[in-house]
N, C-alpha and C. Protein backbone atom coordinates (compact mmCIF):
# COMPACT_ATOMS: atom_id res chain seq x y z
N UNK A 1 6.29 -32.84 -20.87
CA UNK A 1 6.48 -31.39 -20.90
C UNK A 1 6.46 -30.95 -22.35
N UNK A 2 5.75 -29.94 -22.69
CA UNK A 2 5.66 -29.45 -24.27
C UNK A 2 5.50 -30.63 -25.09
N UNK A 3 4.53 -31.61 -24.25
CA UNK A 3 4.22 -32.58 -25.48
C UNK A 3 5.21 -33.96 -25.58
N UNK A 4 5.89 -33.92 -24.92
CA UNK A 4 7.53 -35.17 -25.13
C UNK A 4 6.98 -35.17 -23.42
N UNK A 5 7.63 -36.93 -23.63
CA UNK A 5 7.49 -37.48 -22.49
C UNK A 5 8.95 -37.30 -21.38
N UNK A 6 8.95 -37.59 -20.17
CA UNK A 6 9.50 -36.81 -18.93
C UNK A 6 10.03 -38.39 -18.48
N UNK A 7 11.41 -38.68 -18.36
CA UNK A 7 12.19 -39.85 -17.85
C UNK A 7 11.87 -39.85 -16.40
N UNK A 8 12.21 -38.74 -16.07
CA UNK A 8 12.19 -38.40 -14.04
C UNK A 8 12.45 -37.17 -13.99
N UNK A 9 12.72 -36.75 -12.18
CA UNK A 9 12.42 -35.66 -12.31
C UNK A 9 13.92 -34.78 -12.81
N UNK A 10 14.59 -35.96 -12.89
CA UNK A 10 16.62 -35.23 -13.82
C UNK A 10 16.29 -34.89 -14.71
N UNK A 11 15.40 -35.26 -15.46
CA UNK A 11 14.83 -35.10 -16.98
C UNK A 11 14.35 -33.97 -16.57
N UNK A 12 13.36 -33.76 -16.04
CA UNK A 12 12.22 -32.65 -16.23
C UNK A 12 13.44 -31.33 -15.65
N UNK A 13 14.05 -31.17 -14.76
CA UNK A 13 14.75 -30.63 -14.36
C UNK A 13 15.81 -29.93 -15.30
N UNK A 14 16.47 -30.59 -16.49
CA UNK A 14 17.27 -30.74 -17.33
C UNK A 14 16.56 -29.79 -18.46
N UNK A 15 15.40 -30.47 -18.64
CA UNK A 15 14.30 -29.46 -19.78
C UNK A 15 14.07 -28.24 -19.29
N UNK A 16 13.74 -28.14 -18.25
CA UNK A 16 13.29 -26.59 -17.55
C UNK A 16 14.79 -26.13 -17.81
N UNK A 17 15.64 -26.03 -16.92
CA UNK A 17 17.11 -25.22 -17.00
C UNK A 17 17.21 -25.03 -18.41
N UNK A 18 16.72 -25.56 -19.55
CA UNK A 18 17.59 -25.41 -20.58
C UNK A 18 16.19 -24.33 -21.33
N UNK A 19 15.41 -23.87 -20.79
CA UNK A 19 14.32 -22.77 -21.47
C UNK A 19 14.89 -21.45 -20.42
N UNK A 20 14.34 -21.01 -21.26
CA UNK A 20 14.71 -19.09 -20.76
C UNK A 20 13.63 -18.66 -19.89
N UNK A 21 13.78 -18.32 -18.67
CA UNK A 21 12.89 -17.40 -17.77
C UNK A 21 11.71 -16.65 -18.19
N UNK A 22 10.74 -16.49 -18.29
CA UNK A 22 9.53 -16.05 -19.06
C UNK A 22 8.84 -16.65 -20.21
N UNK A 23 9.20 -17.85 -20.74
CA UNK A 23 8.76 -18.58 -21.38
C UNK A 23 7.54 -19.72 -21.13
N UNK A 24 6.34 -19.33 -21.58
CA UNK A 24 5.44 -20.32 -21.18
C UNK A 24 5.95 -22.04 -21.75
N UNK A 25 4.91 -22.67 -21.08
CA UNK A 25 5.14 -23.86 -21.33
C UNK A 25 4.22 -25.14 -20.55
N UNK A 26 3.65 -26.13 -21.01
CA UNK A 26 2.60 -27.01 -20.71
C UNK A 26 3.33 -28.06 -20.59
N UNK A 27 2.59 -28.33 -18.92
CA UNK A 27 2.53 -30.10 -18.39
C UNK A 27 1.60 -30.41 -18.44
N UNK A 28 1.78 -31.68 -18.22
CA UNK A 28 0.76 -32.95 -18.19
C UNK A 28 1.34 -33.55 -16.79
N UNK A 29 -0.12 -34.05 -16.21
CA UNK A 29 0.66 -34.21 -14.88
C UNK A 29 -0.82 -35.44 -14.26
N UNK A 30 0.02 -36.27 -13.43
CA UNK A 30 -1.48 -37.39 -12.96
C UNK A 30 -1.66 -36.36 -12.05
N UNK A 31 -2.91 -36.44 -11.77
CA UNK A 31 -3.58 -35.95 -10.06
C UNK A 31 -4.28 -36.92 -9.79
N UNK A 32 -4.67 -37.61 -8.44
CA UNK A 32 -5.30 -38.28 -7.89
C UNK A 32 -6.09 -39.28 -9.14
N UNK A 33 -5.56 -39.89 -9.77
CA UNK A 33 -5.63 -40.81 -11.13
C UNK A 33 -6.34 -40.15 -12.23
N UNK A 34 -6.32 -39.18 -12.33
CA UNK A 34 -6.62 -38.10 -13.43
C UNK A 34 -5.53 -37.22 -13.69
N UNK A 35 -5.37 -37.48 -15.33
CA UNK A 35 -4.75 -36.28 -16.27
C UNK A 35 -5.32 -35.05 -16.49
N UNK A 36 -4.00 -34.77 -15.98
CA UNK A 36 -4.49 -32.80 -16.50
C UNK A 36 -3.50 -31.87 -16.84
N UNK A 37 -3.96 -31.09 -17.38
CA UNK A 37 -2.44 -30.49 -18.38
C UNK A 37 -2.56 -29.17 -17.54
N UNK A 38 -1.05 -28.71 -17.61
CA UNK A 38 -1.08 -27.36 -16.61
C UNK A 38 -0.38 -26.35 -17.82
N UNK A 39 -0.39 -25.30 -18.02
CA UNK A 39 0.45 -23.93 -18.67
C UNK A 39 0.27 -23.24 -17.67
N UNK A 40 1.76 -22.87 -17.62
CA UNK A 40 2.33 -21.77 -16.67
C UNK A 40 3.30 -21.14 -17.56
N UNK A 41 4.27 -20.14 -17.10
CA UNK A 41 5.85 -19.16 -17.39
C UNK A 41 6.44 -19.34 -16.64
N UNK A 42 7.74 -19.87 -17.01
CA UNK A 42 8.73 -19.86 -16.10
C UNK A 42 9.32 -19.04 -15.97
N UNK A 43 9.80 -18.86 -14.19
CA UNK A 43 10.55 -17.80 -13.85
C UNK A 43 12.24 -18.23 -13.30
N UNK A 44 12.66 -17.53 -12.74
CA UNK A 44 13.98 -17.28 -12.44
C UNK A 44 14.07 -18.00 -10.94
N UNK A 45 15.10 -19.11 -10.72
CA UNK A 45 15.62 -19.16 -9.38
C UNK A 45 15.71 -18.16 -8.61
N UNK A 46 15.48 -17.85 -7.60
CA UNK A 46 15.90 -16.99 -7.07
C UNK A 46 17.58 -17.48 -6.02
N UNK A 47 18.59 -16.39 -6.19
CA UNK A 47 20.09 -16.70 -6.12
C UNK A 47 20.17 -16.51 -4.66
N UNK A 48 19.66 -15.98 -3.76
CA UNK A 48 19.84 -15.76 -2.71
C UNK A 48 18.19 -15.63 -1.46
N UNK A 49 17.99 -15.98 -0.51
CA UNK A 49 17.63 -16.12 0.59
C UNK A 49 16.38 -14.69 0.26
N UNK A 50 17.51 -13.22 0.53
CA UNK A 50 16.36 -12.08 0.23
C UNK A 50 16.08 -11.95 -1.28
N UNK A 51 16.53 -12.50 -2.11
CA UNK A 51 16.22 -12.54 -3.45
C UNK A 51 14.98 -13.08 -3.55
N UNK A 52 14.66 -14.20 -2.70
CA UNK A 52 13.40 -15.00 -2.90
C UNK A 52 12.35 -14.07 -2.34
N UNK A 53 12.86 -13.51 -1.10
CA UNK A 53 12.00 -12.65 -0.42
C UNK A 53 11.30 -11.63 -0.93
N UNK A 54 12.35 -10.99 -1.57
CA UNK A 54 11.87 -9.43 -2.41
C UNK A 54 10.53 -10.40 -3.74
N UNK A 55 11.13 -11.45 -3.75
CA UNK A 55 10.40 -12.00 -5.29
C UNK A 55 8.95 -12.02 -4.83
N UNK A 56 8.63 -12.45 -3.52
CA UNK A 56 7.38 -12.22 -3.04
C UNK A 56 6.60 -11.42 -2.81
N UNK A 57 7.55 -10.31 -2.31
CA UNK A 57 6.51 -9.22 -1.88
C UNK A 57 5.81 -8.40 -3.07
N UNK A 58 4.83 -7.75 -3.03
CA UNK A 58 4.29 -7.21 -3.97
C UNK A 58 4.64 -6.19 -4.38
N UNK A 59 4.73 -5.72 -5.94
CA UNK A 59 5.86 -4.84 -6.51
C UNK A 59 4.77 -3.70 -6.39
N UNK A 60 5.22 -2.37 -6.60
CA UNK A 60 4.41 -0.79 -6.96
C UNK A 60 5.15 0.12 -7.36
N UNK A 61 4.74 0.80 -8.39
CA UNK A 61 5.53 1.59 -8.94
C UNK A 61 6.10 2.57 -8.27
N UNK A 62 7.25 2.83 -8.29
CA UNK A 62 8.23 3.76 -7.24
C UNK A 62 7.84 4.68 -6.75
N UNK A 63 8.39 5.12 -5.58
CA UNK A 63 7.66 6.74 -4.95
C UNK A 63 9.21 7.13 -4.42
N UNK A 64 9.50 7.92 -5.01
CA UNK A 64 10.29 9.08 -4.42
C UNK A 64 11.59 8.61 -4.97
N UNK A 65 11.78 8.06 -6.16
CA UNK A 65 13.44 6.84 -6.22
C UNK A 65 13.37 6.07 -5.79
N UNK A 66 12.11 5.18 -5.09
CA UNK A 66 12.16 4.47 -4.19
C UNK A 66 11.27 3.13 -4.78
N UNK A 67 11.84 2.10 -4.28
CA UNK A 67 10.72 0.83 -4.69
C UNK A 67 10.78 0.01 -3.13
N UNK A 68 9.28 0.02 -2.85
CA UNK A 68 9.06 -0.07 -1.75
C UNK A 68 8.61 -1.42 -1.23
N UNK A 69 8.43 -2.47 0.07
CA UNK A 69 7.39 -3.66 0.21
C UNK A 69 7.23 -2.88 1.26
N UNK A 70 5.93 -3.65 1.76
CA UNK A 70 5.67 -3.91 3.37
C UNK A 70 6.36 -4.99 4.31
N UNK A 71 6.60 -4.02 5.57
CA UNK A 71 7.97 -4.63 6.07
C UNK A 71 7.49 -6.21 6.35
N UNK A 72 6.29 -6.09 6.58
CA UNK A 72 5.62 -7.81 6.96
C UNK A 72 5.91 -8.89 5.78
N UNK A 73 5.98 -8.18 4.55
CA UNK A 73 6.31 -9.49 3.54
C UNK A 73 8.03 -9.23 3.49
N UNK A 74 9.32 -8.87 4.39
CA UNK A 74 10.30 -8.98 3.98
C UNK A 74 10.63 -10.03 5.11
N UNK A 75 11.33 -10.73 5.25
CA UNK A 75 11.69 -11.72 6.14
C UNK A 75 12.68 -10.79 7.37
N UNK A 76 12.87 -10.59 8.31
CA UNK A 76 13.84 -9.65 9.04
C UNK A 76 13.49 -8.60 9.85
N UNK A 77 12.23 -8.16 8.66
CA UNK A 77 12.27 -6.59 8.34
C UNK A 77 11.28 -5.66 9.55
N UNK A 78 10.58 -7.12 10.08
CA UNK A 78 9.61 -6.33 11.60
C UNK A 78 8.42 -6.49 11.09
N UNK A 79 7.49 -5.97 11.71
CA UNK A 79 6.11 -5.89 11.20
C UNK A 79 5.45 -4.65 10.52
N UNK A 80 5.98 -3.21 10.85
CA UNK A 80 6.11 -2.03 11.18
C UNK A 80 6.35 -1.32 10.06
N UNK A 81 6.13 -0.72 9.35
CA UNK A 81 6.86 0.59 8.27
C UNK A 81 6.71 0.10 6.93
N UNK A 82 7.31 0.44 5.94
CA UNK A 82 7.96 0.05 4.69
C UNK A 82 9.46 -0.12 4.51
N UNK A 83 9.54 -1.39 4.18
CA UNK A 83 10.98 -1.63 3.57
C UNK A 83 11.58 -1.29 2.02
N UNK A 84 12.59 -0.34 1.70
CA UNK A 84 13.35 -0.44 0.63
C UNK A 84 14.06 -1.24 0.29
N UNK A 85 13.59 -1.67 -1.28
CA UNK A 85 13.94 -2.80 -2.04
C UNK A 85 14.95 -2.51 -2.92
N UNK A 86 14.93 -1.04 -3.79
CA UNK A 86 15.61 -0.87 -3.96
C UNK A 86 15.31 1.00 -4.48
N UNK A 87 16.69 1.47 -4.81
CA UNK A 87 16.75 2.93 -4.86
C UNK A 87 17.37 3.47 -6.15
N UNK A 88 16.47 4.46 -6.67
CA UNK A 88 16.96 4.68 -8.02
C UNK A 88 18.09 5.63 -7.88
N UNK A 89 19.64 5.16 -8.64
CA UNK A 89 20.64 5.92 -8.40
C UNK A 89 20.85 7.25 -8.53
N UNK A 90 19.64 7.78 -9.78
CA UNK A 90 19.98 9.19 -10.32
C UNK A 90 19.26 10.02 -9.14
N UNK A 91 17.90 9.20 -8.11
CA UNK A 91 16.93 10.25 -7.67
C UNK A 91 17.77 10.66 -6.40
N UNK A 92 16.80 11.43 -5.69
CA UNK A 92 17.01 12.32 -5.05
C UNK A 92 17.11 10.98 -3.40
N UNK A 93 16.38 10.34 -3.16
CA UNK A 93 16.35 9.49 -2.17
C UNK A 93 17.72 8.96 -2.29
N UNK A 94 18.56 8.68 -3.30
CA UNK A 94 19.71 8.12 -3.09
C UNK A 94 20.98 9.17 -2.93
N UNK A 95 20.20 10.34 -2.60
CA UNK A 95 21.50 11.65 -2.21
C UNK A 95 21.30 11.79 -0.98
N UNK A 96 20.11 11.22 -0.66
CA UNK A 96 19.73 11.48 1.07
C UNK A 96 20.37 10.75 1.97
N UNK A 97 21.00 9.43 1.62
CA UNK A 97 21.73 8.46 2.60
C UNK A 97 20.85 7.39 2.86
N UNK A 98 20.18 7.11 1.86
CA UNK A 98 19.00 5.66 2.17
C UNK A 98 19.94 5.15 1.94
N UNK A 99 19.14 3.59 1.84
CA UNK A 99 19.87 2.35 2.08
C UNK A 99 19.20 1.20 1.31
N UNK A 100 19.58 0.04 0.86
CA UNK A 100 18.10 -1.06 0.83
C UNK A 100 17.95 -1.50 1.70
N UNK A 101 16.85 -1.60 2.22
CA UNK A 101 16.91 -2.59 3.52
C UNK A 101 16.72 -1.75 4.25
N UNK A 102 16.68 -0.60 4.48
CA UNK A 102 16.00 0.36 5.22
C UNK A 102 14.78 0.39 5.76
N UNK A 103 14.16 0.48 6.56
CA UNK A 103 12.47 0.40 6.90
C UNK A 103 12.25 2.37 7.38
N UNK A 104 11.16 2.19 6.73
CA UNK A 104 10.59 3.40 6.46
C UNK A 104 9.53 3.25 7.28
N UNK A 105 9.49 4.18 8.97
CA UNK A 105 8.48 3.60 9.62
C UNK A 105 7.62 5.14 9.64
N UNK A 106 7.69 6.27 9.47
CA UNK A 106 7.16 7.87 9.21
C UNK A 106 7.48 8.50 7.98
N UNK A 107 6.69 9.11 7.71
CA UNK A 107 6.37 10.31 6.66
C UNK A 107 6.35 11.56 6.57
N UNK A 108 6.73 12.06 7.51
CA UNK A 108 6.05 14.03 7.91
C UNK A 108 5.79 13.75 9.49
N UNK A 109 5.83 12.35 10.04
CA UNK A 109 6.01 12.26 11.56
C UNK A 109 4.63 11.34 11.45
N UNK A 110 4.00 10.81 10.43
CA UNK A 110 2.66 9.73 10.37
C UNK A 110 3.16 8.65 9.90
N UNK A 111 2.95 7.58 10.93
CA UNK A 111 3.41 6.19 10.58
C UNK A 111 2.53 5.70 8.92
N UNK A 112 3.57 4.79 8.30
CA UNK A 112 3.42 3.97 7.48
C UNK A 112 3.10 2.53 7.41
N UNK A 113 2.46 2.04 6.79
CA UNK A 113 2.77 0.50 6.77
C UNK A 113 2.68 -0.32 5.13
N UNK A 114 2.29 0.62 4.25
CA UNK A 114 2.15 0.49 2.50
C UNK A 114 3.01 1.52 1.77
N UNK A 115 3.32 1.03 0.72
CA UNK A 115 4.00 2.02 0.07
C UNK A 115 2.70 2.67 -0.40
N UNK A 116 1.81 2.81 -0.47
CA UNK A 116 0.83 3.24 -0.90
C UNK A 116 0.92 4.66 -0.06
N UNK A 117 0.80 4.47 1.35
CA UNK A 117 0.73 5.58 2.29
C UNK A 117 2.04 6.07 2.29
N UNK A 118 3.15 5.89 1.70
CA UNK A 118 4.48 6.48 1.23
C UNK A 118 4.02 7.45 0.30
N UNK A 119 3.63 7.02 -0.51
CA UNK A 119 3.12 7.93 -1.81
C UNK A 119 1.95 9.11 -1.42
N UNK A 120 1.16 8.74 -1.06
CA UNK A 120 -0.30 9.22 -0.59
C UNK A 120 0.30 10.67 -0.03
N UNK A 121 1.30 10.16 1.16
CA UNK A 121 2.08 11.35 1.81
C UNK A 121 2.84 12.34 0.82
N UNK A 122 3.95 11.52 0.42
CA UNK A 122 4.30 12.51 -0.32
C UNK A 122 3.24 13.70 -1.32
N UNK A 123 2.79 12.96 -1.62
CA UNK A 123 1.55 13.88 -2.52
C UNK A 123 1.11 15.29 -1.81
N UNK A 124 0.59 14.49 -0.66
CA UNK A 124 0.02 15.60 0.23
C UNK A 124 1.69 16.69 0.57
N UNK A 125 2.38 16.04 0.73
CA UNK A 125 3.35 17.38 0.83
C UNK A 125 3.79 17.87 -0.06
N UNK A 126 3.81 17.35 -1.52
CA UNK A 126 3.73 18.11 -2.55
C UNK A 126 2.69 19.19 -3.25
N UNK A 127 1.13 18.90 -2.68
CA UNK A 127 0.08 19.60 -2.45
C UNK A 127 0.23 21.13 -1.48
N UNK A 128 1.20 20.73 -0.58
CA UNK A 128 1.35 22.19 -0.22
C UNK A 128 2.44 22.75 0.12
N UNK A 129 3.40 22.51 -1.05
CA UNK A 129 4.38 22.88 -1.42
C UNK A 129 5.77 22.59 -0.80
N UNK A 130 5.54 22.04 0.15
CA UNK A 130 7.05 21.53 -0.04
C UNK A 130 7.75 21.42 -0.76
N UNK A 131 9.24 20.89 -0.38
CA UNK A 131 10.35 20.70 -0.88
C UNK A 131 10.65 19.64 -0.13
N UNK A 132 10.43 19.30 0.73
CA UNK A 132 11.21 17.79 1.01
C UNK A 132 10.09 16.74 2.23
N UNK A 133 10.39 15.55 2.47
CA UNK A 133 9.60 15.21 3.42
C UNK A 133 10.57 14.59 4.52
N UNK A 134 10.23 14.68 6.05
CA UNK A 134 11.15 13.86 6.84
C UNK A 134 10.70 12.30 6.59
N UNK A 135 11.67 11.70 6.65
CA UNK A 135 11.93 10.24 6.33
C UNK A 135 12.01 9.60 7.96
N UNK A 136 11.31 8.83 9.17
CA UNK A 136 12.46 8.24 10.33
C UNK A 136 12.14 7.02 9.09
N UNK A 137 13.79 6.33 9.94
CA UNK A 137 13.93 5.21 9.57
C UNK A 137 14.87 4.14 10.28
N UNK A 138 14.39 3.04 10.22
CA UNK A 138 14.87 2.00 11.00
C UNK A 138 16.04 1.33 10.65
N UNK A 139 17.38 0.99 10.84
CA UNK A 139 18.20 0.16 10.17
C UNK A 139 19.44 0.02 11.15
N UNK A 140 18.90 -1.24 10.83
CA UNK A 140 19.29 -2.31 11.83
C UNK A 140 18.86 -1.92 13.53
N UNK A 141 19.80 -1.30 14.65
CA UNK A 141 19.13 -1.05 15.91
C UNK A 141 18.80 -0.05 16.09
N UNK A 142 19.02 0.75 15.06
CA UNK A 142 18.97 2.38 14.93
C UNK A 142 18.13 3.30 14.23
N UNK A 143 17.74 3.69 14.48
CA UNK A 143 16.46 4.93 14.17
C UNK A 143 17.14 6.25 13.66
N UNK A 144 16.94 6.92 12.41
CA UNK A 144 17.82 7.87 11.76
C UNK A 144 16.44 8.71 10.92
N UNK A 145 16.86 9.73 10.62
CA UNK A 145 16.20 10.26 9.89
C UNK A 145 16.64 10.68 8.56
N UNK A 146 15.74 11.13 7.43
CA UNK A 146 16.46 11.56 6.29
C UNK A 146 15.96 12.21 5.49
N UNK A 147 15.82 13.79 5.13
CA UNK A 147 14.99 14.14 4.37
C UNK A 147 15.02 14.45 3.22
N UNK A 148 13.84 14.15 2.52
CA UNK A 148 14.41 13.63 1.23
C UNK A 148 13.01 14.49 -0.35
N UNK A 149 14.02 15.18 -0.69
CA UNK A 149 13.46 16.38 -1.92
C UNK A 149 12.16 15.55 -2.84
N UNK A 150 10.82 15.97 -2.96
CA UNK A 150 10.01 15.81 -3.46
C UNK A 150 9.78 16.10 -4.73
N UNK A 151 10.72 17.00 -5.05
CA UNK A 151 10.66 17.67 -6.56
C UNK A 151 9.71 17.08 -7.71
């Protein structure tokens, strides 16, 4: 690893923990009786079960206070809507009574399944003037609504 040789995998294990999260760094590694050197960045354990989960799904820049996946990459979460990952404290979505973990299955009463079409919507109801959009939403056995200021 970085050039110094690797006892086992306590060793290699021991070297990684002791570098900082985002730090590149090169192996050397046999494959099928060939050497080959790998560079990658290391990242962060993930501490918990949905920690790993959220780490997967694919990130997009927020819509509405909102940071969104598709409910298919959250483990739990159904197949159906968008799931909230997480909610920005100052915006307006977090005065509405969201949640994380919320699934976002309508927009104005048009199903979702991307945060993309989260956004897309909102737009369009900011296009003709609104002030807020209806939210349904799923959490846990229950179906709620929430509407939530576009400003």
């Amino acid at each position: 690893m970085n050039g110094e040789a690797v006892k086992d995998s306590r060793d290699l294990a021991r070297r990684i923990a002791a570098i900082a999260p985002g730090t590149p760094a090169k192996f050397g590694v046999l494959r099928n009786g060939q050497e080959k050197s790998i560079s990658l960045t290391l990242g962060r354990l993930p501490r918990t079960a949905a920690e790993a989960e959220e780490q997967k799904a694919p990130r997009e820049p927020p819509v509405l206070g909102l940071t969104l996946a598709p409910a298919g990459t959250i483990a739990g979460a159904g197949a159906q809507g968008v799931v909230i990952t997480e909610i920005d404290p100052g915006g307006h979505a977090a005065e509405s009574g969201l949640q994380t973990g919320d699934v976002i299955l309508d927009v104005g009463r048009r199903t979702v399944n991307t945060p993309a079409d989260v956004r897309r919507l909102a737009d369009e109801a900011r296009a003709q003037s609104k002030r807020s959009v209806l939210l349904r939403i799923k959490r846990g056995d229950m179906v709620v609504f929430a509407a939530v200021p576009i400003g």
